[in-house]
Protein backbone atom coordinates (compact mmCIF):
# COMPACT_ATOMS: atom_id res chain seq x y z
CA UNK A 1 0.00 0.00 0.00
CA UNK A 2 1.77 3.35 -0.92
CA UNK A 3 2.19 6.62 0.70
CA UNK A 4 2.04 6.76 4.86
CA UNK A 5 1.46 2.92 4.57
CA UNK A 6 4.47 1.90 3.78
CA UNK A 7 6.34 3.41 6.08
CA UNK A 8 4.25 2.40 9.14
CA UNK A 9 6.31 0.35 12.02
CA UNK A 10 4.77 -2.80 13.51
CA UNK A 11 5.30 -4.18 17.00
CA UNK A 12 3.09 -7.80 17.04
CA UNK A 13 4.87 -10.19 18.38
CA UNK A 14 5.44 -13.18 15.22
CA UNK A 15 6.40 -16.24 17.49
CA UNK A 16 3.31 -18.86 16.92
CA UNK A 17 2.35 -21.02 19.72
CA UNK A 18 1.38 -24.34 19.37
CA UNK A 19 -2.09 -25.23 18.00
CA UNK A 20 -4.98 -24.87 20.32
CA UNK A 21 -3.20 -23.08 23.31
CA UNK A 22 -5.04 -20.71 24.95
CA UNK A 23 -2.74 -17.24 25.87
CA UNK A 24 -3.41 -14.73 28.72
CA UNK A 25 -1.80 -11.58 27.98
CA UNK A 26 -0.72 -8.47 30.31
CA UNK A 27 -3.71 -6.14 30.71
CA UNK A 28 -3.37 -3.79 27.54
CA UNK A 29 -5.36 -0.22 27.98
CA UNK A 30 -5.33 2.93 25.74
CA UNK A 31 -2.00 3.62 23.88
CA UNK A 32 -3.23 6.72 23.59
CA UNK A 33 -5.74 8.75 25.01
CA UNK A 34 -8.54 11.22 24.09
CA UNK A 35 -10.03 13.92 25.50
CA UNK A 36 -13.33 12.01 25.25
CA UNK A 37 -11.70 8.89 26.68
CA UNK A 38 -13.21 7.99 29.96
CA UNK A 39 -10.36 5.77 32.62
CA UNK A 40 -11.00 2.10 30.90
CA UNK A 41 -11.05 -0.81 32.90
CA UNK A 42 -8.26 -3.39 33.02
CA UNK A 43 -9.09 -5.26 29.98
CA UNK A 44 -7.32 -8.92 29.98
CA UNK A 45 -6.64 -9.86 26.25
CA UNK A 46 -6.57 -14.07 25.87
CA UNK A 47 -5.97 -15.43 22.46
CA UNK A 48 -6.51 -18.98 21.01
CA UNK A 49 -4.45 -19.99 18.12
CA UNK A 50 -5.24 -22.94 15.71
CA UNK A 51 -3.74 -23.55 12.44
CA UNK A 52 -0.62 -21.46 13.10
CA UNK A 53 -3.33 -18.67 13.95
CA UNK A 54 -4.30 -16.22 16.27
CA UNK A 55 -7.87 -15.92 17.39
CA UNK A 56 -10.16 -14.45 19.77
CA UNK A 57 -10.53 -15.63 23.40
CA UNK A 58 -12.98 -13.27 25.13
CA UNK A 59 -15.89 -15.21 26.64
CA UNK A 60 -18.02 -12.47 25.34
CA UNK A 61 -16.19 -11.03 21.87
CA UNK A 62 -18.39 -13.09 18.90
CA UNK A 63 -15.55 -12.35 16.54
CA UNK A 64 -14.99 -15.39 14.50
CA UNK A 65 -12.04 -13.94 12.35
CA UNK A 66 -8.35 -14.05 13.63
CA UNK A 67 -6.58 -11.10 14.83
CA UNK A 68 -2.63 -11.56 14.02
CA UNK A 69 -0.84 -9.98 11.56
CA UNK A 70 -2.18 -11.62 8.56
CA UNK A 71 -5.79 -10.97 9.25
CA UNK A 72 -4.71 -7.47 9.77
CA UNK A 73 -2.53 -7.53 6.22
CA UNK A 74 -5.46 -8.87 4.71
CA UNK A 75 -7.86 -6.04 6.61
CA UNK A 76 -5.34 -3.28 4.62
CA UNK A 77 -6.43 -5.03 1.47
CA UNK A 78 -10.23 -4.73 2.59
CA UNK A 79 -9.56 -0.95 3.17
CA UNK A 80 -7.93 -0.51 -0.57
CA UNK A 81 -11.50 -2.55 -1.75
CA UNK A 82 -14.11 -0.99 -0.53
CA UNK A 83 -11.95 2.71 -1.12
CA UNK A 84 -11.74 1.97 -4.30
CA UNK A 85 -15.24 0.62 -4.86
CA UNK A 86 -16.86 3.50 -3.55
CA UNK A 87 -14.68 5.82 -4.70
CA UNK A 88 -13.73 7.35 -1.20
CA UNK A 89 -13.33 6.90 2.37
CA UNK A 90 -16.58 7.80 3.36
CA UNK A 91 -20.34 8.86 1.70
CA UNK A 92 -21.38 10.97 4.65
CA UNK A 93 -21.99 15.02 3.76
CA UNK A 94 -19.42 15.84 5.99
CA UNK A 95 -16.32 17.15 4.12
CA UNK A 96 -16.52 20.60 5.02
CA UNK A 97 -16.97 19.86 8.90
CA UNK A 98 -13.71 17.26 8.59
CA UNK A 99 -11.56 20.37 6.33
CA UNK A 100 -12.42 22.64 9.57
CA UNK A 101 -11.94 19.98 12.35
CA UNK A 102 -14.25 17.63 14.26
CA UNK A 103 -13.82 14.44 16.08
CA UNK A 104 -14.39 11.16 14.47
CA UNK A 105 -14.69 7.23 16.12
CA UNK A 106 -14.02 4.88 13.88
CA UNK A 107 -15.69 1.96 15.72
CA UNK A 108 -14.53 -1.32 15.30
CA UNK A 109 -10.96 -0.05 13.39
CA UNK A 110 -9.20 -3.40 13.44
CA UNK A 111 -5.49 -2.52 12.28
CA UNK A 112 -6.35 1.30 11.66
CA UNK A 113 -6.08 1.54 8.33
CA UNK A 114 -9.05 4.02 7.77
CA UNK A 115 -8.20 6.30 10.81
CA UNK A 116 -4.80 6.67 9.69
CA UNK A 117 -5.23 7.27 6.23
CA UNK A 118 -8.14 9.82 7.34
CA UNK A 119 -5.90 10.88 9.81
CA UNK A 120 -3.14 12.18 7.00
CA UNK A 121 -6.10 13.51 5.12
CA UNK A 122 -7.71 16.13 7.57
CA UNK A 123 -5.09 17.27 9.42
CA UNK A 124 -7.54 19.66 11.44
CA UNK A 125 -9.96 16.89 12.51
CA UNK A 126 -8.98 14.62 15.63
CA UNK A 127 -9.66 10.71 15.03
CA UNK A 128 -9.71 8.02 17.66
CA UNK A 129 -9.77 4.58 16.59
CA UNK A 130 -11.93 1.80 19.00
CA UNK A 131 -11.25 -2.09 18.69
CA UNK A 132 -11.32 -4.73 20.88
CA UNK A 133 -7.67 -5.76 20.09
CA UNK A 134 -4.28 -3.39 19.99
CA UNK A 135 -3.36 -4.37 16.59
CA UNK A 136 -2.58 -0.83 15.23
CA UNK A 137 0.61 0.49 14.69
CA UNK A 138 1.94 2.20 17.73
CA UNK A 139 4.86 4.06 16.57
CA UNK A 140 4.57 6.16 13.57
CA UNK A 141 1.43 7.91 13.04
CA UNK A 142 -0.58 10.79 12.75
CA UNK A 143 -0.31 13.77 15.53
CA UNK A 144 -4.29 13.76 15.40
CA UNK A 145 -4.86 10.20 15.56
CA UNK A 146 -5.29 7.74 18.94
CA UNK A 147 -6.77 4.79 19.66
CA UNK A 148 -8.32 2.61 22.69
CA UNK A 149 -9.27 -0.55 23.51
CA UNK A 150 -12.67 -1.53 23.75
CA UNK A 151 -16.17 -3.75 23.24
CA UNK A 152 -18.58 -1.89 21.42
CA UNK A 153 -21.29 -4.03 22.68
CA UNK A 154 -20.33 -2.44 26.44
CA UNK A 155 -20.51 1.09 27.16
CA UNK A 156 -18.03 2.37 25.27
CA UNK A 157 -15.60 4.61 26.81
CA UNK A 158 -15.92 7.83 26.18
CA UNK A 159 -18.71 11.00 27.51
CA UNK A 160 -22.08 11.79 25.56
CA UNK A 161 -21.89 13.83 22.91
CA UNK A 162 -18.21 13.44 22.26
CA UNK A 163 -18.04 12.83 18.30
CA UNK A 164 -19.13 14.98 15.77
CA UNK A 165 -19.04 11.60 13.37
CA UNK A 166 -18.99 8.20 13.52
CA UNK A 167 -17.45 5.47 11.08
CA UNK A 168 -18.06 1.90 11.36
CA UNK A 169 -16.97 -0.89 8.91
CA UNK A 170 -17.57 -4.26 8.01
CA UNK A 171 -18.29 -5.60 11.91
CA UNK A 172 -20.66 -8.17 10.52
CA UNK A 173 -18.71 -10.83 11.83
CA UNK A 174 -18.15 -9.34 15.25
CA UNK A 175 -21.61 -8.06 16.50
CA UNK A 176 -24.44 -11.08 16.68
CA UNK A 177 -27.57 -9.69 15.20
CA UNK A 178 -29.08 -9.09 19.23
CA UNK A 179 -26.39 -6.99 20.30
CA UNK A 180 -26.80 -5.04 17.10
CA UNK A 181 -29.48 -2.75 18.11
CA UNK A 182 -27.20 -2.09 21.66
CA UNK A 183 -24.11 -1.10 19.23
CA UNK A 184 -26.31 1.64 17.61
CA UNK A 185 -27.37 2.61 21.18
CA UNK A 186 -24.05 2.63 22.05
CA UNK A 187 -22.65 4.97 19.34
CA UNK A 188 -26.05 7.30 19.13
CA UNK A 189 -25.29 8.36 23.06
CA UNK A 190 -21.57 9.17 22.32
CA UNK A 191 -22.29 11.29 18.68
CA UNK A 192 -23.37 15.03 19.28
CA UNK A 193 -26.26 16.10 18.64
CA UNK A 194 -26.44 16.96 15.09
CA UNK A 195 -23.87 14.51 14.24
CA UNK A 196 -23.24 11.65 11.50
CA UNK A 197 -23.22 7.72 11.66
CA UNK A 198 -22.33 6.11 8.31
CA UNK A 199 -22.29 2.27 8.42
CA UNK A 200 -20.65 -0.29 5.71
CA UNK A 201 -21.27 -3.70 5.41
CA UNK A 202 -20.98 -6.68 2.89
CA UNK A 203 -23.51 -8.92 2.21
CA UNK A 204 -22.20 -12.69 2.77
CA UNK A 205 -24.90 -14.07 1.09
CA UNK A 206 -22.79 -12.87 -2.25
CA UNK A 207 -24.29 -12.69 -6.05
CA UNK A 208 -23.96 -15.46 -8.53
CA UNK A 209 -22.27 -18.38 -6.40
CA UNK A 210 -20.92 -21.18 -7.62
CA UNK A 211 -21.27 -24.56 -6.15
CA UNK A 212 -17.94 -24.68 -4.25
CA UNK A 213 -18.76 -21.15 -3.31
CA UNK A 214 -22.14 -22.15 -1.68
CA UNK A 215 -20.82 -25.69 -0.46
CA UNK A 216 -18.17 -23.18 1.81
CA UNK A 217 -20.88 -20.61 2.53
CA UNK A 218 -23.38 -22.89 3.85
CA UNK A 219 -21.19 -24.22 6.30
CA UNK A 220 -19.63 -20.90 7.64
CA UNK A 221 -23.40 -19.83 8.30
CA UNK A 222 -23.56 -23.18 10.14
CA UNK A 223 -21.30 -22.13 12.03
CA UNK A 224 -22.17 -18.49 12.47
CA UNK A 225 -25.72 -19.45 13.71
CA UNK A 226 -24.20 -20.87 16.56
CA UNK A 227 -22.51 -17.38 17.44
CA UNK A 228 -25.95 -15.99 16.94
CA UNK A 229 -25.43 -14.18 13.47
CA UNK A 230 -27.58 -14.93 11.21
CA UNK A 231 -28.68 -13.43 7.44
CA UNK A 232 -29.84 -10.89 6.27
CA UNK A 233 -28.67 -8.26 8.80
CA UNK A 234 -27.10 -5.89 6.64
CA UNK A 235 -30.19 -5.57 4.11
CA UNK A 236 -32.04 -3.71 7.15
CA UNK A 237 -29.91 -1.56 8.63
CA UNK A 238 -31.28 1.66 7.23
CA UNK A 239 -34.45 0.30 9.79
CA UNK A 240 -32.81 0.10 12.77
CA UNK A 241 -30.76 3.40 12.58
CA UNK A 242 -34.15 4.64 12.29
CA UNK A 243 -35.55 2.51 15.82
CA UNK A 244 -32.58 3.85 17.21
CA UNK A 245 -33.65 7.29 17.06
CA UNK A 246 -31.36 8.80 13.88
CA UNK A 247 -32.99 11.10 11.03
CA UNK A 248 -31.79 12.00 7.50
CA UNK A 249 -30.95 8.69 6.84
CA UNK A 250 -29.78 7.63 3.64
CA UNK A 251 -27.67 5.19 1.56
CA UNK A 252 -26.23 3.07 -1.62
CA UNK A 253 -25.39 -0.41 -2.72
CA UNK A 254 -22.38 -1.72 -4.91
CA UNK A 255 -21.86 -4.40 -6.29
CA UNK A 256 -17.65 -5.71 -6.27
CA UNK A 257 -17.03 -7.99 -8.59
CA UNK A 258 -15.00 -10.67 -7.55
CA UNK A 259 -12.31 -12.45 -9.13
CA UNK A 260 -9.79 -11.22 -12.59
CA UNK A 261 -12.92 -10.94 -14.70
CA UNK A 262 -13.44 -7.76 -12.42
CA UNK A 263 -10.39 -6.26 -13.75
CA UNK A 264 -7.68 -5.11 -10.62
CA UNK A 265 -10.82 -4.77 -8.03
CA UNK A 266 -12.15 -7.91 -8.53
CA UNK A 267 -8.19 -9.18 -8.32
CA UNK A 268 -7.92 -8.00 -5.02
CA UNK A 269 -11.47 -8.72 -3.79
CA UNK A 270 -10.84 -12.24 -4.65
CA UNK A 271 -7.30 -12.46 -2.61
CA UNK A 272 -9.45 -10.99 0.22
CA UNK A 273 -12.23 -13.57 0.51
CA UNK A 274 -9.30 -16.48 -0.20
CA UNK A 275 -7.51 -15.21 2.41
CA UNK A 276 -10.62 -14.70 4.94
CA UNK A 277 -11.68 -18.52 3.91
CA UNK A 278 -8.15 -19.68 4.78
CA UNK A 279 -8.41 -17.97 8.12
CA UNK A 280 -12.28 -19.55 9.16
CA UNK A 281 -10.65 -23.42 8.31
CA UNK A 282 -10.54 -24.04 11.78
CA UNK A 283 -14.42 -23.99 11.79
CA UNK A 284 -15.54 -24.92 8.62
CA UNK A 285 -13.49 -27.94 7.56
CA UNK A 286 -14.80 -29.86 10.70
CA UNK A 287 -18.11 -28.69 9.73
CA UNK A 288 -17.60 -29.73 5.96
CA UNK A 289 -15.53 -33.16 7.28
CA UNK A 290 -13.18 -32.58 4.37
CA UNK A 291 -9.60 -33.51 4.99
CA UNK A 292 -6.48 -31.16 4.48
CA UNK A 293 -6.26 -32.42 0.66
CA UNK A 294 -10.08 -31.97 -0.31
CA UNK A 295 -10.12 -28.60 2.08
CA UNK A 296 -7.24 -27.16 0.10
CA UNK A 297 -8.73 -28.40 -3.06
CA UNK A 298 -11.86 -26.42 -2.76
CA UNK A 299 -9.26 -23.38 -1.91
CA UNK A 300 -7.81 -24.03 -5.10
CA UNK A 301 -10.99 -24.09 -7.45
CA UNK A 302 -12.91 -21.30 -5.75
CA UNK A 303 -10.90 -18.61 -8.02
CA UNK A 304 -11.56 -20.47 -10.74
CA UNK A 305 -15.57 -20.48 -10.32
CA UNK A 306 -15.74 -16.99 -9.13
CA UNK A 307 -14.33 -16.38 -12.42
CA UNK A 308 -16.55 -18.37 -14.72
CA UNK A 309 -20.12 -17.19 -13.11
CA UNK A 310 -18.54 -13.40 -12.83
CA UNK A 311 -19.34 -13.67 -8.85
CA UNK A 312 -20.08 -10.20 -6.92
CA UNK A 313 -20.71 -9.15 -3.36
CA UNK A 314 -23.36 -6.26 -2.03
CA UNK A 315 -21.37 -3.21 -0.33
CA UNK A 316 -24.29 -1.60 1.77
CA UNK A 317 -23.75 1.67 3.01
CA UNK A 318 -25.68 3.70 5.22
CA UNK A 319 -25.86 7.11 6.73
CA UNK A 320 -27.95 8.94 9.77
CA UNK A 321 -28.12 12.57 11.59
CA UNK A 322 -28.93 12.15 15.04
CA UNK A 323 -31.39 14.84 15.96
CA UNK A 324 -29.72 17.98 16.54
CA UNK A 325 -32.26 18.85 19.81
């Protein structure tokens, strides 16, 4: 990734434990603070790895993704997709207020990738990153940008009214469609009055599937329904920003091709959803009972089919105003 990407320094630790071994790591806190930030808790980070990966071990973070460092090389490529896709880093009519300075969460940031790059962008504006997991660079970054640790289906930790816009991306896989409702809660009582949501999700159902696609699909949303996600979550979110109390709401859809018939886009797209399938084997090939040969065979032909049925993905994108009285 050019430009302030390249240059960034990171500090994750690459030594991979054994398979299966559960890790309890020192509490890790803010790296650096807010004015908004409230004191945090102690926050104990524990971390499973299977498959020469690192995954989640809160008892009550659904994430089902890993968080090392390849989940969060393959989270820069997501960034470059969906910019790239849409055209920009966000769709909210907000430029103006981010060219004079406001503060901005981006809620659920994962390796940072958006905050920074926003960050670099609007110099004036002030832009605090919020994931459950430190996996952002903590050496070279923006003077205006900081991030914390934290659950957004807690309190989050920061006073009312504190953002003048929030950004949240592609947490499909990290907020079961109960607590949903409690995330937009959540973020409404920290956002000013007057203030912007925009929210970004894919659509895992996908457009023209093939039959290895579909075979794989099924049985991640076997899986997933035991985490309490289920479908269709994403196709209604315009309705519960508006149960949640936020006006002005508006939004798009795009479809991403996947795969080389969609040109460089659909290139990338399709080393994103490889690389995502690769990381939820620990899951799915029990589910599937394929062994590591027929597992890495359907690896190996899904590029092919996405290819020959010219496979896409839904991009949903929606925007709000909570009230400004």
């Amino acid at each position: 990734m050019p430009g302030f990407f390249s240059r960034l320094k990171w500090t994750l630790s690459s030594k991979k434990p054994q398979n299966k071994e559960i890790k309890e790591e020192k509490p890790k806190l803010v790296s650096e603070t807010s004015d908004s930030a409230k004191s945090l808790p102690q926050i104990h980070t524990a971390s499973v790895y299977t498959y020469g990966r690192r995954f989640q071990a809160y008892k009550d973070c659904a994430y089902v993704l890993p968080n090392d460092d390849t989940e969060i090389d393959r989270l820069h490529l997501q960034h470059w997709i969906v910019k790239n896709a849409v055209g920009r880093n966000y769709s909210s009519p907000i430029e103006a207020e981010l060219e004079k300075g406001i503060k901005v969460l981006d809620a659920g940031c994962g390796g940072g990738t958006w905050t920074l790059e926003m960050a670099s962008a609007y110099p004036n504006s002030i832009f605090t990153g919020l994931d459950v997991s430190s996996t952002w660079p903590t050496e070279i970054r923006p003077h205006n940008c900081n991030f914390v640790v934290g659950n957004l289906v807690h309190e989050l930790p920061f006073d009312e009214n504190s953002f003048d816009f929030v950004y949240m991306r592609i947490v499909g896989m990290g907020i079961p469609n109960e607590q949903y409702a409690t995330v937009l809660s959540h973020l409404y009582k920290v956002l000013k009055p007057g203030g912007w949501i925009e929210l970004v999700e894919m659509d895992g159902e996908q457009v023209y599937r093939g039959q290895k696609t579909t075979l794989y699909w099924n049985a991640v949303q076997q899986y997933l329904k035991t985490r309490g996600f289920k479908d269709g979550i994403v196709r209604d979110i315009d309705l519960k920003l508006g149960d949640t109390g936020y006006v002005n709401i508006d939004g798009l859809r795009i479809r991403i091709p996947v795969g080389g018939w969609g040109g460089k886009l659909g290139e990338v797209f399709l080393e994103d959803i490889v690389s995502a399938y690769k990381s939820l084997r620990p899951v799915v090939q029990p589910i599937l009972k394929f062994s590591d040969e027929e597992f890495q065979e359907l690896l190996d032909n899904v590029p092919k089919e996405n290819n020959e049925v010219k496979q896409e993905v839904n991009l949903f994108m929606n925007w709000a105003q909570k009230p400004a009285n």
